[in-house]
C-alpha atoms as a PDB file:
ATOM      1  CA  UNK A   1     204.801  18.797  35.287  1.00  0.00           C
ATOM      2  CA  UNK A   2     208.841  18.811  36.095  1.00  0.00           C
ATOM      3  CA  UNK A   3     209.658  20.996  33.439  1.00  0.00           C
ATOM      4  CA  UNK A   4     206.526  23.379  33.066  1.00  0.00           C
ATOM      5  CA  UNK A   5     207.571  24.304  36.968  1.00  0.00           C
ATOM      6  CA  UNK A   6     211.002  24.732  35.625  1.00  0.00           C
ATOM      7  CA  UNK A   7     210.210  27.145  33.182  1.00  0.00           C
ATOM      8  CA  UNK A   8     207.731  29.004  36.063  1.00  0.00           C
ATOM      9  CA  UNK A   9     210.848  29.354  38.242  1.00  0.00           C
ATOM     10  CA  UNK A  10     213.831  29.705  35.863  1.00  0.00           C
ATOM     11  CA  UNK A  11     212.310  31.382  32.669  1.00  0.00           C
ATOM     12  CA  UNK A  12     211.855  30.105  28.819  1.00  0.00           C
ATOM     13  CA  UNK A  13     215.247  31.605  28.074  1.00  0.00           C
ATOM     14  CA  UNK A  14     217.161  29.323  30.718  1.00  0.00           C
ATOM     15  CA  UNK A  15     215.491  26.450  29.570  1.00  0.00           C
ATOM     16  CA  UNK A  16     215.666  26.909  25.892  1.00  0.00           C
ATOM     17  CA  UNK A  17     219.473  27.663  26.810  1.00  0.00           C
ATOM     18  CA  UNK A  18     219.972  24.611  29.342  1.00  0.00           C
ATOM     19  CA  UNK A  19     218.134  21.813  26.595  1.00  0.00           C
ATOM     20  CA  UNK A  20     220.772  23.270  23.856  1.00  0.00           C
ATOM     21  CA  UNK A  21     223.573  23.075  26.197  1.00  0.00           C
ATOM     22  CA  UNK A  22     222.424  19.356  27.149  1.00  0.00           C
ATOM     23  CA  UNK A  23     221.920  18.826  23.303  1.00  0.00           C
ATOM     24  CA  UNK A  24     225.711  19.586  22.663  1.00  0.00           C
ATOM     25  CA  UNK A  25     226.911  17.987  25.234  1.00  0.00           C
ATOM     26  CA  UNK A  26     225.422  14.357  24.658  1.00  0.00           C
ATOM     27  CA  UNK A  27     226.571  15.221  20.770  1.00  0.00           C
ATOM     28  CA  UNK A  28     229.513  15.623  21.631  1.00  0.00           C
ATOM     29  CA  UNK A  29     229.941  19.175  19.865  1.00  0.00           C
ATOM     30  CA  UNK A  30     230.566  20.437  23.395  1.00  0.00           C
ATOM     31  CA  UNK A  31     233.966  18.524  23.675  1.00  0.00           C
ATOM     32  CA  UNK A  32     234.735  19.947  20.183  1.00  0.00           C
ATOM     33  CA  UNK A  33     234.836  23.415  20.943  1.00  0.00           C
ATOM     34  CA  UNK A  34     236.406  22.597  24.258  1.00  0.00           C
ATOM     35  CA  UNK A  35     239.630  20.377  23.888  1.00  0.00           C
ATOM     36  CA  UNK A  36     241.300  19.616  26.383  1.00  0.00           C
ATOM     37  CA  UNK A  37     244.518  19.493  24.570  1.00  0.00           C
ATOM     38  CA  UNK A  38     245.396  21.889  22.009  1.00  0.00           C
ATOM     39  CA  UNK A  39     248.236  21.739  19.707  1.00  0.00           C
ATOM     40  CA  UNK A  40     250.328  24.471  20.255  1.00  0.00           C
ATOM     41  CA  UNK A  41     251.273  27.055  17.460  1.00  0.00           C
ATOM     42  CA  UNK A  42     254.418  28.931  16.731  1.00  0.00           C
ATOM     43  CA  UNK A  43     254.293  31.964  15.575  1.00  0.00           C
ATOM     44  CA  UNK A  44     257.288  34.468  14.607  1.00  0.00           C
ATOM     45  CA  UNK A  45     259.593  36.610  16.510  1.00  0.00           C
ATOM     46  CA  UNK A  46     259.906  40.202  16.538  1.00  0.00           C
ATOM     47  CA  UNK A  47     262.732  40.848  14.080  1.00  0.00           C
ATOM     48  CA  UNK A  48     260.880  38.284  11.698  1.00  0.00           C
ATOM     49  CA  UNK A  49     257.465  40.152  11.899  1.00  0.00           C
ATOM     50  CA  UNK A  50     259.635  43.728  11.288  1.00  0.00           C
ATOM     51  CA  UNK A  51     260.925  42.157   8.602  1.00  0.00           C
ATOM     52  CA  UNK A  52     257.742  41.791   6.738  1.00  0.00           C
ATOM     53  CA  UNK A  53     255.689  44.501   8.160  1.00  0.00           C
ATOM     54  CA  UNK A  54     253.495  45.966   5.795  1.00  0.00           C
ATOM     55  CA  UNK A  55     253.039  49.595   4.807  1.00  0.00           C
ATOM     56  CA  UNK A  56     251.354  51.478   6.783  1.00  0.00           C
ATOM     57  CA  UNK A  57     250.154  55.409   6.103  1.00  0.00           C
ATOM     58  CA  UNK A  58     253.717  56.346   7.266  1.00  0.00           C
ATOM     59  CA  UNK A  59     256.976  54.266   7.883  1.00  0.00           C
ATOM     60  CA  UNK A  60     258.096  56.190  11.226  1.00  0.00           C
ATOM     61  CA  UNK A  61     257.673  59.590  13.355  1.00  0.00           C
ATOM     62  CA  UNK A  62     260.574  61.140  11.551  1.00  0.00           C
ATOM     63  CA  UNK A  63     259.102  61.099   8.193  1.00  0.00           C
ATOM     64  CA  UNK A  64     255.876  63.076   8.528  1.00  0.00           C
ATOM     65  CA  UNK A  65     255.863  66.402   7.003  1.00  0.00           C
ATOM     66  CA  UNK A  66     256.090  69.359   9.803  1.00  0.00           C
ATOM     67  CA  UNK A  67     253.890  71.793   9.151  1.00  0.00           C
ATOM     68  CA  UNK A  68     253.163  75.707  10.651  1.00  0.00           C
ATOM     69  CA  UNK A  69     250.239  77.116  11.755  1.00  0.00           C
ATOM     70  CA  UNK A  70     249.076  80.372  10.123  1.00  0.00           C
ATOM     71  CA  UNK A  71     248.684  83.319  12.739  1.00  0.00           C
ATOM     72  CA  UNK A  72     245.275  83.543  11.283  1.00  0.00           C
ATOM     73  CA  UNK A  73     244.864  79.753  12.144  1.00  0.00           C
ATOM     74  CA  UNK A  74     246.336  80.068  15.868  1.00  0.00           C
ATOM     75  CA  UNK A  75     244.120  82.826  16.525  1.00  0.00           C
ATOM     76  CA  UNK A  76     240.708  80.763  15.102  1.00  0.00           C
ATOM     77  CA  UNK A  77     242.358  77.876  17.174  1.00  0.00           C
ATOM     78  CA  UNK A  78     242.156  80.141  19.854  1.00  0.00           C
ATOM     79  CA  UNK A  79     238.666  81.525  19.567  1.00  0.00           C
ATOM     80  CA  UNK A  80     237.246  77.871  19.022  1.00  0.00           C
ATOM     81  CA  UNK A  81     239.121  77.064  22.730  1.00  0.00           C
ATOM     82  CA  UNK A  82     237.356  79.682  24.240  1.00  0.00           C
ATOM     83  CA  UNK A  83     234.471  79.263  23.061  1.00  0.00           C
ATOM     84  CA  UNK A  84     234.190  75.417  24.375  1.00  0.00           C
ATOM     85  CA  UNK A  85     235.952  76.392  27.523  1.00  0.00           C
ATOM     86  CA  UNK A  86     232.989  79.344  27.441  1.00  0.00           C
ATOM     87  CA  UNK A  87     229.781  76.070  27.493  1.00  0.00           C
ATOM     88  CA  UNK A  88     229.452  76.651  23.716  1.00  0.00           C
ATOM     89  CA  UNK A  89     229.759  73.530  22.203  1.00  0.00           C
ATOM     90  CA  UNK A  90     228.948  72.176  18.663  1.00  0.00           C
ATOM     91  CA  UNK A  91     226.560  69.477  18.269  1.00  0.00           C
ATOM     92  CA  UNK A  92     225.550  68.107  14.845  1.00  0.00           C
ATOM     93  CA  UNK A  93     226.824  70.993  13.086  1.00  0.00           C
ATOM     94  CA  UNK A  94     225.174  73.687  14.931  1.00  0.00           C
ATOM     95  CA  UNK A  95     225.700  75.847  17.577  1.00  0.00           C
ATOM     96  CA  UNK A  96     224.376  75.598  20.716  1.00  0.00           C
ATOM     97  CA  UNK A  97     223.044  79.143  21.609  1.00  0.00           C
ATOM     98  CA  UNK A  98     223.162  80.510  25.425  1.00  0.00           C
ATOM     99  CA  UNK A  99     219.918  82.928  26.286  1.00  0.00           C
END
């Protein structure tokens, strides 16, 4: 009768949760995933972990390419501003249209 009023007042998932959690913890498994001393790890220092970074898409800010905008491009760039700054926005690839 104890636990069927337990389940009225707490719900199926606390007491599905609370038997698991009781389950692990007479196991044992509980303690597992819980030490309470760990060993400690090292890991390595900056100039170390410089050392052997890995490539990435570019090696620093100096290196990528500088590139101009047409005027035909600034003035689309423009346009597109506007228009967002206007309410017209795009949304999955078509416009929204104003009445």
């Amino acid at each position: 009768m104890n636990i069927l009023h337990t389940i009225k007042n707490m719900g199926i998932k606390y007491v599905v949760f609370r038997a698991w959690y009781e389950f692990k913890k007479k196991t044992g498994v509980l303690k597992l995933g819980y030490p309470k001393q760990y060993k400690v790890k090292y890991s390595i220092d900056l100039q170390k972990w410089k050392e052997n970074a890995k490539p990435f898409f570019f090696s620093s800010k100096e290196d990528l390419p500088v590139f101009e905008i047409s005027p035909e491009g600034k003035l689309k760039l423009k346009q597109e501003v506007e228009r967002i700054k206007s309410g017209k926005l795009t949304f999955f690839a078509c416009f929204s249209r104003s009445r």
